[in-house]
C-alpha atoms as a PDB file:
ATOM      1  CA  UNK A   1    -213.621 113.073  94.040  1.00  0.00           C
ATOM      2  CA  UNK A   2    -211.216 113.215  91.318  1.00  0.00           C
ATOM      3  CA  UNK A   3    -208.977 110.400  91.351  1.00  0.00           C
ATOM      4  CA  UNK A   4    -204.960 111.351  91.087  1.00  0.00           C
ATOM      5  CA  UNK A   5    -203.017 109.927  88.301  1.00  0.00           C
ATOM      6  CA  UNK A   6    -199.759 108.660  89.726  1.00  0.00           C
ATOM      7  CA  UNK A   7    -197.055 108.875  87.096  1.00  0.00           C
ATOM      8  CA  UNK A   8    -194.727 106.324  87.042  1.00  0.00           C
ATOM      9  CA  UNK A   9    -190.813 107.075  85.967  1.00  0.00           C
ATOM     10  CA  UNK A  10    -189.866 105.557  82.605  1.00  0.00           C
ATOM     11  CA  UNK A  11    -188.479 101.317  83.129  1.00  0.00           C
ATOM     12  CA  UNK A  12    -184.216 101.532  83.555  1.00  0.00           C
ATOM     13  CA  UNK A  13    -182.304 101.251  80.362  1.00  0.00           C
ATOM     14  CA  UNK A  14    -180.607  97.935  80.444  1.00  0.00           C
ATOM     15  CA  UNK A  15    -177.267  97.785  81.450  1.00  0.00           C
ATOM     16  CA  UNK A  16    -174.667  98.590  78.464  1.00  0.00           C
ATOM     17  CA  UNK A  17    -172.206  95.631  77.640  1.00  0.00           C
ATOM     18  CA  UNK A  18    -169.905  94.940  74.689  1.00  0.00           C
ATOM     19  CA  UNK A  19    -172.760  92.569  72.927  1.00  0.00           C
ATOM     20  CA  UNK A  20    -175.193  95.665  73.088  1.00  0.00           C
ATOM     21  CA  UNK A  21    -172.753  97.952  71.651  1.00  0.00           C
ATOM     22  CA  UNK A  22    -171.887  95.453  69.084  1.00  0.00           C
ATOM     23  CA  UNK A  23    -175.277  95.103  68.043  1.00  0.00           C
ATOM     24  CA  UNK A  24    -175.835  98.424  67.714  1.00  0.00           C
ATOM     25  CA  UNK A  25    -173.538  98.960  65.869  1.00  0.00           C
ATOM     26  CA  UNK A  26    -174.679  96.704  63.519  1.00  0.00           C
ATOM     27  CA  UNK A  27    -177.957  98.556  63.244  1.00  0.00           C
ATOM     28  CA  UNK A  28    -175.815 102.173  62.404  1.00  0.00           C
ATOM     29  CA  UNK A  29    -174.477 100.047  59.816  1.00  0.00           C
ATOM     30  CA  UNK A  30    -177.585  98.801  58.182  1.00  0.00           C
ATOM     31  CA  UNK A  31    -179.412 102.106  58.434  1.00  0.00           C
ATOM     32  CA  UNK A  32    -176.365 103.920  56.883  1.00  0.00           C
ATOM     33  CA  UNK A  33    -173.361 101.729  56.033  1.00  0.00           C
ATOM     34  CA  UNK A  34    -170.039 100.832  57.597  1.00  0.00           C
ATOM     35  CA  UNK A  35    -168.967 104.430  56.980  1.00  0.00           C
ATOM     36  CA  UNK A  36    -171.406 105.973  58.864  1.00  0.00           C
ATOM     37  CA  UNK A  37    -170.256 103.316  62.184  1.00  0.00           C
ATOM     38  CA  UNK A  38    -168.272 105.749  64.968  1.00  0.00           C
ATOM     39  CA  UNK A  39    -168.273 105.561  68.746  1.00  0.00           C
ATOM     40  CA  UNK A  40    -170.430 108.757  68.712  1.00  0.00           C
ATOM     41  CA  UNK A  41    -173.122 106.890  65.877  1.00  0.00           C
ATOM     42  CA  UNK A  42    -173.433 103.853  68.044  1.00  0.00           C
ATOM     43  CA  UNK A  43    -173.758 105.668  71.573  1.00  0.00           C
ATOM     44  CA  UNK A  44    -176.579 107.807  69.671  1.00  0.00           C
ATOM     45  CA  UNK A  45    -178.642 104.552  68.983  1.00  0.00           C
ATOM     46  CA  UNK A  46    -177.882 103.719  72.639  1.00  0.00           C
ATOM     47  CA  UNK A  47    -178.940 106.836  73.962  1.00  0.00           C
ATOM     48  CA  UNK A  48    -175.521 107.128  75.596  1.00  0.00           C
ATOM     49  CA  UNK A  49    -172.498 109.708  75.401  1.00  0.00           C
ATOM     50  CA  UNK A  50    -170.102 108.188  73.083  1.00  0.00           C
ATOM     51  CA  UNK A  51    -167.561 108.371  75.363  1.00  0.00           C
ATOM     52  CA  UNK A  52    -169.124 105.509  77.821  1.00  0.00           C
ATOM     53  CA  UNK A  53    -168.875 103.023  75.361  1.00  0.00           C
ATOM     54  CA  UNK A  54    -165.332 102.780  75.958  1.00  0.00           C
ATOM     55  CA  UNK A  55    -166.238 101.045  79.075  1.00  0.00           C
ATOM     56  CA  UNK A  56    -167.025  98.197  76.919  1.00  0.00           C
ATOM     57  CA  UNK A  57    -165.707  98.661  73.195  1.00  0.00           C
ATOM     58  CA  UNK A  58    -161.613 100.053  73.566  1.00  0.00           C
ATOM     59  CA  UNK A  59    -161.259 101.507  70.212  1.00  0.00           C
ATOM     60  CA  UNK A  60    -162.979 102.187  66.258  1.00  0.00           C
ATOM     61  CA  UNK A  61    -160.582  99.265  65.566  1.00  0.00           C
ATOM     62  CA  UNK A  62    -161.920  96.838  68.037  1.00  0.00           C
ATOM     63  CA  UNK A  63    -165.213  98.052  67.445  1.00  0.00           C
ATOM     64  CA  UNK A  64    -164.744  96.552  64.048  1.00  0.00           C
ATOM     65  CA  UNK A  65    -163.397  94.098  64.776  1.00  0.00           C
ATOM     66  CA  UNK A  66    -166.585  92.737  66.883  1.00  0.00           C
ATOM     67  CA  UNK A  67    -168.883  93.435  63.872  1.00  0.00           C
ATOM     68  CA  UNK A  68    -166.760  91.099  61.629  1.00  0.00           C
ATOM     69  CA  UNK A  69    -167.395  88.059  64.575  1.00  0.00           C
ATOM     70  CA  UNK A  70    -170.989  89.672  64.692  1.00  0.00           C
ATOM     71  CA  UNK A  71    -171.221  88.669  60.783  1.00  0.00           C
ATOM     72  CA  UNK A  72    -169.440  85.482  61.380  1.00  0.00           C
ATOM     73  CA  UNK A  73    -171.573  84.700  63.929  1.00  0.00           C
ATOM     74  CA  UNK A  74    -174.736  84.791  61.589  1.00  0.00           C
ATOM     75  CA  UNK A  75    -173.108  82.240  58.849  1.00  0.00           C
ATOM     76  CA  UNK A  76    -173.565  78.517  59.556  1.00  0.00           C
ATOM     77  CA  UNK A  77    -170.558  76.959  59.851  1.00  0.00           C
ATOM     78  CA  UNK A  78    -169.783  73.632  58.809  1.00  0.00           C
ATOM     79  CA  UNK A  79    -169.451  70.035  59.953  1.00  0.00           C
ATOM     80  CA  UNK A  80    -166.371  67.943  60.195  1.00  0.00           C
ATOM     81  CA  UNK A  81    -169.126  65.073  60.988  1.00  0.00           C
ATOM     82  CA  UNK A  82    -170.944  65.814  57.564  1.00  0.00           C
ATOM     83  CA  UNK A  83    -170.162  65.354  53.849  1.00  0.00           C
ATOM     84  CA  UNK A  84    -167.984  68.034  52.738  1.00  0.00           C
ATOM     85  CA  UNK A  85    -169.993  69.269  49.918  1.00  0.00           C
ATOM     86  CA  UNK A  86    -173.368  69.355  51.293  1.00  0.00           C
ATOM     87  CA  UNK A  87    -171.744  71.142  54.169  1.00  0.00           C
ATOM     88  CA  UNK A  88    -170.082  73.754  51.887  1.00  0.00           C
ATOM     89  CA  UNK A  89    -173.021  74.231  50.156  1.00  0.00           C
ATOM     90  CA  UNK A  90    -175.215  74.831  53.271  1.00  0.00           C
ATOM     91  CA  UNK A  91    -172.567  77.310  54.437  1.00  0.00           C
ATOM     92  CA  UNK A  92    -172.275  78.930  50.959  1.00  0.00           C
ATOM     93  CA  UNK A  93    -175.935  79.178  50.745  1.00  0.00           C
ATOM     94  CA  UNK A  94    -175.905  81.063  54.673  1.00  0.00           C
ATOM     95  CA  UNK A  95    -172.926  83.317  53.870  1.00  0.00           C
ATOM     96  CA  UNK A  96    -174.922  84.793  50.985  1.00  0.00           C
ATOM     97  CA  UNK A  97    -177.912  85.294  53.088  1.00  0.00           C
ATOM     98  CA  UNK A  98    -176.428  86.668  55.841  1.00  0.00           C
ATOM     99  CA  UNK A  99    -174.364  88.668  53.481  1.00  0.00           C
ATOM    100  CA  UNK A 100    -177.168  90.360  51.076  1.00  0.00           C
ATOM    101  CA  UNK A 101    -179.086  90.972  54.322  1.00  0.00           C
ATOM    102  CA  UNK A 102    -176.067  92.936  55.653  1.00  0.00           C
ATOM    103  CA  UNK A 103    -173.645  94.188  52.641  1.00  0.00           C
ATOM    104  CA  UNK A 104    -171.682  96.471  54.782  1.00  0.00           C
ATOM    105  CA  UNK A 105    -170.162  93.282  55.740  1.00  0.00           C
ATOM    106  CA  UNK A 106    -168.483  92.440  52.591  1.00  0.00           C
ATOM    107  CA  UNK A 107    -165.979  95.249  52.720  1.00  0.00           C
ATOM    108  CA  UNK A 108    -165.143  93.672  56.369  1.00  0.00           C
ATOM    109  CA  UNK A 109    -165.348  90.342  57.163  1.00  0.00           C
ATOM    110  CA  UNK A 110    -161.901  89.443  55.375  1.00  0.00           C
ATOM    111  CA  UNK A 111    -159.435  92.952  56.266  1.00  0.00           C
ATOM    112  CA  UNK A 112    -159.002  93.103  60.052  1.00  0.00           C
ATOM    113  CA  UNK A 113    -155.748  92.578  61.375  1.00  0.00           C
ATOM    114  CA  UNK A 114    -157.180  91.155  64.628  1.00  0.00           C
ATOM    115  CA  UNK A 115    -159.526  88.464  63.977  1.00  0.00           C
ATOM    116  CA  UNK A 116    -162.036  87.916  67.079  1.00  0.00           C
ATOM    117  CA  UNK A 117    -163.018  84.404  68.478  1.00  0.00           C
ATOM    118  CA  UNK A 118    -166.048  84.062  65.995  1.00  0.00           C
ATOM    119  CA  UNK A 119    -164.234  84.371  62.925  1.00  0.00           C
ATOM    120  CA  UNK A 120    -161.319  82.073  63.581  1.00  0.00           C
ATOM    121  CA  UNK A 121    -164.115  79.674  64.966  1.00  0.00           C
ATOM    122  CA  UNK A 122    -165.661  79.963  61.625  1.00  0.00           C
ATOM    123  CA  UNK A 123    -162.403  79.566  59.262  1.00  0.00           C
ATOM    124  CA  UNK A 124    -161.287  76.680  61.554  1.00  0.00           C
ATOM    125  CA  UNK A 125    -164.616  74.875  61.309  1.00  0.00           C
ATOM    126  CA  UNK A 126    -164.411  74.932  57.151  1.00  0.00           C
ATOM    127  CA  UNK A 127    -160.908  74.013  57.190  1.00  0.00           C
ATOM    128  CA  UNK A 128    -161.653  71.158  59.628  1.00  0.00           C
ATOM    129  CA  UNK A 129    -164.873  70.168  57.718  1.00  0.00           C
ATOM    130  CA  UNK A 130    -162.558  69.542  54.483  1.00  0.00           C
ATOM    131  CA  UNK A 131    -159.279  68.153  56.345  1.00  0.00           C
ATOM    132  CA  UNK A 132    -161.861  65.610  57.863  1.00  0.00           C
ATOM    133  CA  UNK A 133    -163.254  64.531  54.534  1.00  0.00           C
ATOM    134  CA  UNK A 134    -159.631  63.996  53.027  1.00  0.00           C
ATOM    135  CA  UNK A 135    -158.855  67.069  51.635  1.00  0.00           C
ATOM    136  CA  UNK A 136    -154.834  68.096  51.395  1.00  0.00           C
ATOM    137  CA  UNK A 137    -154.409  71.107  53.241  1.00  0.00           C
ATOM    138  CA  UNK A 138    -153.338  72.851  50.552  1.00  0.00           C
ATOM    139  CA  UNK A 139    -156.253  71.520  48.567  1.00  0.00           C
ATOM    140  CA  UNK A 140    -158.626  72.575  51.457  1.00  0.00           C
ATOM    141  CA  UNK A 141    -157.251  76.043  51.545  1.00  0.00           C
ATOM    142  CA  UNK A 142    -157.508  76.219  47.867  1.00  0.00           C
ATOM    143  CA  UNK A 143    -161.465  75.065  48.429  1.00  0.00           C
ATOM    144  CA  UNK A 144    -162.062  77.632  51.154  1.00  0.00           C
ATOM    145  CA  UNK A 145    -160.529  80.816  49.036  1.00  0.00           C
ATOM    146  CA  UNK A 146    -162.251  79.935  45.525  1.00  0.00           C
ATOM    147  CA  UNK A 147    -165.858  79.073  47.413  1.00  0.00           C
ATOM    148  CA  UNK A 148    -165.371  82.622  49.570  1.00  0.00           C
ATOM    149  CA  UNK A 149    -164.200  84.277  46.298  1.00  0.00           C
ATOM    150  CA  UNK A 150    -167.323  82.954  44.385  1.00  0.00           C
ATOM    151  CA  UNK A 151    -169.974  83.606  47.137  1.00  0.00           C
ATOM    152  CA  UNK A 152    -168.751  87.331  48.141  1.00  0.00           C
ATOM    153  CA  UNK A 153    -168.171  88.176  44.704  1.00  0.00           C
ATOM    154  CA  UNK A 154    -171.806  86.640  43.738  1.00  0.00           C
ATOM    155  CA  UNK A 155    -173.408  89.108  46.380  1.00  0.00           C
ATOM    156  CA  UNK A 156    -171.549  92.008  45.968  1.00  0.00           C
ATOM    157  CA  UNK A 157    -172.693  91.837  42.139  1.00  0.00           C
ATOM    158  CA  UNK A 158    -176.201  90.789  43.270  1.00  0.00           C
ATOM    159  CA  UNK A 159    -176.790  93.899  45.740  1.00  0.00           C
ATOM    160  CA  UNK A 160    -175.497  96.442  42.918  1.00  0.00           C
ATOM    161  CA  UNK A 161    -177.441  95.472  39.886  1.00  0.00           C
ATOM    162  CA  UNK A 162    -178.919  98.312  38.446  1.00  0.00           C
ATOM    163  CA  UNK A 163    -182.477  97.491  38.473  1.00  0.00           C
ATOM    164  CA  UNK A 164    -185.351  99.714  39.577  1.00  0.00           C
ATOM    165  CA  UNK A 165    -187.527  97.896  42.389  1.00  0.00           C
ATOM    166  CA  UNK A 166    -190.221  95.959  40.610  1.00  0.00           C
ATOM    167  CA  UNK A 167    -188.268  95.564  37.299  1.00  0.00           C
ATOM    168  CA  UNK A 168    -187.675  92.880  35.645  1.00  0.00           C
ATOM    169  CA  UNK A 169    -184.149  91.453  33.766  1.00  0.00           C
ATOM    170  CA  UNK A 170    -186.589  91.292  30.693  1.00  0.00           C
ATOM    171  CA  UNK A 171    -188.020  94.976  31.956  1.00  0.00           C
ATOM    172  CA  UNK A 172    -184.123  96.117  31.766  1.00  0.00           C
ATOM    173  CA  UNK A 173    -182.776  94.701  28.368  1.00  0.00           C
ATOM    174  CA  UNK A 174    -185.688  96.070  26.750  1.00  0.00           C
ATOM    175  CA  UNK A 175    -184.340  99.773  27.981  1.00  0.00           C
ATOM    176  CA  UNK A 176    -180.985  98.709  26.367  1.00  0.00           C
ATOM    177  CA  UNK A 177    -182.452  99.339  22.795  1.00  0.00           C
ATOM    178  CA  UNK A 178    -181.537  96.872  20.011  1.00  0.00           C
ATOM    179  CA  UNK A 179    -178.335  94.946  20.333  1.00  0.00           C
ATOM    180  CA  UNK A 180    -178.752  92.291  17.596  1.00  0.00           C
ATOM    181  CA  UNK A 181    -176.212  93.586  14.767  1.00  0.00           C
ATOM    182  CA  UNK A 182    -173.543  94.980  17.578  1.00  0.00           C
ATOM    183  CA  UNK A 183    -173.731  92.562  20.115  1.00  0.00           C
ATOM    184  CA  UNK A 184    -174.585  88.919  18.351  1.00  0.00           C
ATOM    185  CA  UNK A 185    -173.680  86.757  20.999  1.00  0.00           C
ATOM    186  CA  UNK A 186    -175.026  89.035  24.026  1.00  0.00           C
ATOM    187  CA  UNK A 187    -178.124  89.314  21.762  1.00  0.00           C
ATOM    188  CA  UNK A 188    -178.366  85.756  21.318  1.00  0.00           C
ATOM    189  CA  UNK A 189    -178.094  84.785  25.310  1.00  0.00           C
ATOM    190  CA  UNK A 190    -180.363  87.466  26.092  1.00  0.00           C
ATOM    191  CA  UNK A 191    -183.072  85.373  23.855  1.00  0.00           C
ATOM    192  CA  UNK A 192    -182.605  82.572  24.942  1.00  0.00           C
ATOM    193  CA  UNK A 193    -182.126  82.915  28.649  1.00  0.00           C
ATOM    194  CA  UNK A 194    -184.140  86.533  29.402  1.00  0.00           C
ATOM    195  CA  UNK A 195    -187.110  86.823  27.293  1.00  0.00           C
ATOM    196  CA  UNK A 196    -190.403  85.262  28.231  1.00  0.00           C
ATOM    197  CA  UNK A 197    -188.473  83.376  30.789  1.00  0.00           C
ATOM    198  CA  UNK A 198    -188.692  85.207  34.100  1.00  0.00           C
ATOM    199  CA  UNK A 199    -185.024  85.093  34.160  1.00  0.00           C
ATOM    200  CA  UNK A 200    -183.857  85.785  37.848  1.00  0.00           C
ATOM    201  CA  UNK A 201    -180.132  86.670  38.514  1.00  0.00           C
ATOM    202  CA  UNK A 202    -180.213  85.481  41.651  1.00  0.00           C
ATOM    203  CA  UNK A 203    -180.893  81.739  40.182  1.00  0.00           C
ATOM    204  CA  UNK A 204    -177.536  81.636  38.893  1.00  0.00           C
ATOM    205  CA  UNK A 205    -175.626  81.096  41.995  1.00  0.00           C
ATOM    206  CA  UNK A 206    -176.612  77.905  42.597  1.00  0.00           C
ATOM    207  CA  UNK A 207    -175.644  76.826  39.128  1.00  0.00           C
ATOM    208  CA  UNK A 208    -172.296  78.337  39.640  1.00  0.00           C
ATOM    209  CA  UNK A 209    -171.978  76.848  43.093  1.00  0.00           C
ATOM    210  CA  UNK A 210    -172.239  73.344  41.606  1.00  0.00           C
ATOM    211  CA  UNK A 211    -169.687  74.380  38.666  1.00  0.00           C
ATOM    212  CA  UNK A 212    -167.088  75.130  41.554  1.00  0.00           C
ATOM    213  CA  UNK A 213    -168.438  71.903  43.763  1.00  0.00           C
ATOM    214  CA  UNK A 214    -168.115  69.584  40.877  1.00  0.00           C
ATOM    215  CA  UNK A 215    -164.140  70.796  39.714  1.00  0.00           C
ATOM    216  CA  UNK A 216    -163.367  70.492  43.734  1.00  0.00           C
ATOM    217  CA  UNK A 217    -164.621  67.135  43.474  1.00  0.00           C
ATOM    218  CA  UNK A 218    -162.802  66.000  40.566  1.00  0.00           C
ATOM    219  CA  UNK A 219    -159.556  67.734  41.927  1.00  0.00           C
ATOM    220  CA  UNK A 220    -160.453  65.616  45.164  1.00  0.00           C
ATOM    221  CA  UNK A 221    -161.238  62.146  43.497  1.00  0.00           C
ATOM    222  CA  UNK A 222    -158.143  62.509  41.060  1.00  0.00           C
END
């Protein structure tokens, strides 16, 4: 006797909430940047009507707004137990990360209007890291905009380089043609830094970090 095959109905989606939208929404914007993140993208990578997800998320705005905290949330914060600079190094070193990994975020983290509870967490925790070392306020503010400034900036030009995938810096100057005569003193860096050297871009920011750490620490000492 043939035995039946019982089909069983597919396992319940699970229940939408304002983390799930969040979170896809931060998968629309991987797959196909911050433009392409609208109430109708997001409730497509649900499986949901769009319109449902204002159950949870009230507007484009707000939905914004939640992927800046979402990006916050990914970038270790600092100590106000710790030393300062090892701190702001850790956190410079996570930012970039966090921020390379997801580059849509660059364009948002620092523009909304109405910060959520993860970002002010975040800019309160570096502020408090530095005003608990010693720092002047306006000393620590100056700290926190030149060590942002460095670190987005670093990754925005990092993520837009112009090299083909599996070329080298070496690989790329060569393409440039001769520069010697024209360009002596971009001729004379790429020789000694490029050539035969492996040079990696990304092997820079941590020189530049310690540039900015050391003239904060001067300005701090004096």
């Amino acid at each position: 006797m043939q035995e039946r095959t019982v089909s069983r109905p597919p396992p319940p989606r699970p229940a939408l909430s304002t983390q799930r939208v969040i979170d896809a929404a931060s998968r629309v914007a991987d797959a196909s940047g911050l433009a392409g993140v609208s109430m109708r993208s997001v409730g497509r990578e649900l499986e949901v009507e769009a319109m449902s997800l204002y159950h949870h998320v009230a507007s484009k705005d707000a939905l914004l707004d939640g992927l800046a905290d979402w990006v916050f949330d990914r970038i270790d914060a600092p100590s106000a137990s710790g030393p300062w600079r090892s701190e702001m190094e850790r956190r410079a070193h996570s930012a970039r990360t966090v921020l390379a990994a997801h580059p849509w975020g660059l364009g948002l983290i620092e523009s909304r209007r109405t910060p959520g509870p993860a970002t002010l967490r975040h800019h309160d925790a570096v502020i408090g890291c530095l005003r608990a070392s010693g720092f002047t306020v306006a000393l620590a503010a100056h700290a926190f905009s030149v060590l942002d400034a460095y670190t987005y900036g670093f990754v925005l030009t990092e993520v837009n380089l112009p090299f083909q995938p599996g070329e080298s810096a070496e690989d790329f100057v060569e393409d440039l043609g001769p520069i010697t005569d024209l360009y002596p003193h971009l001729a004379e860096m790429v020789a000694e830094q490029i050539v035969g050297r492996d040079y990696q871009y990304g092997n820079e920011f941590d020189h530049g970090l310690v540039l900015i750490l050391d003239g904060l620490e001067a300005r701090f000492a004096g």
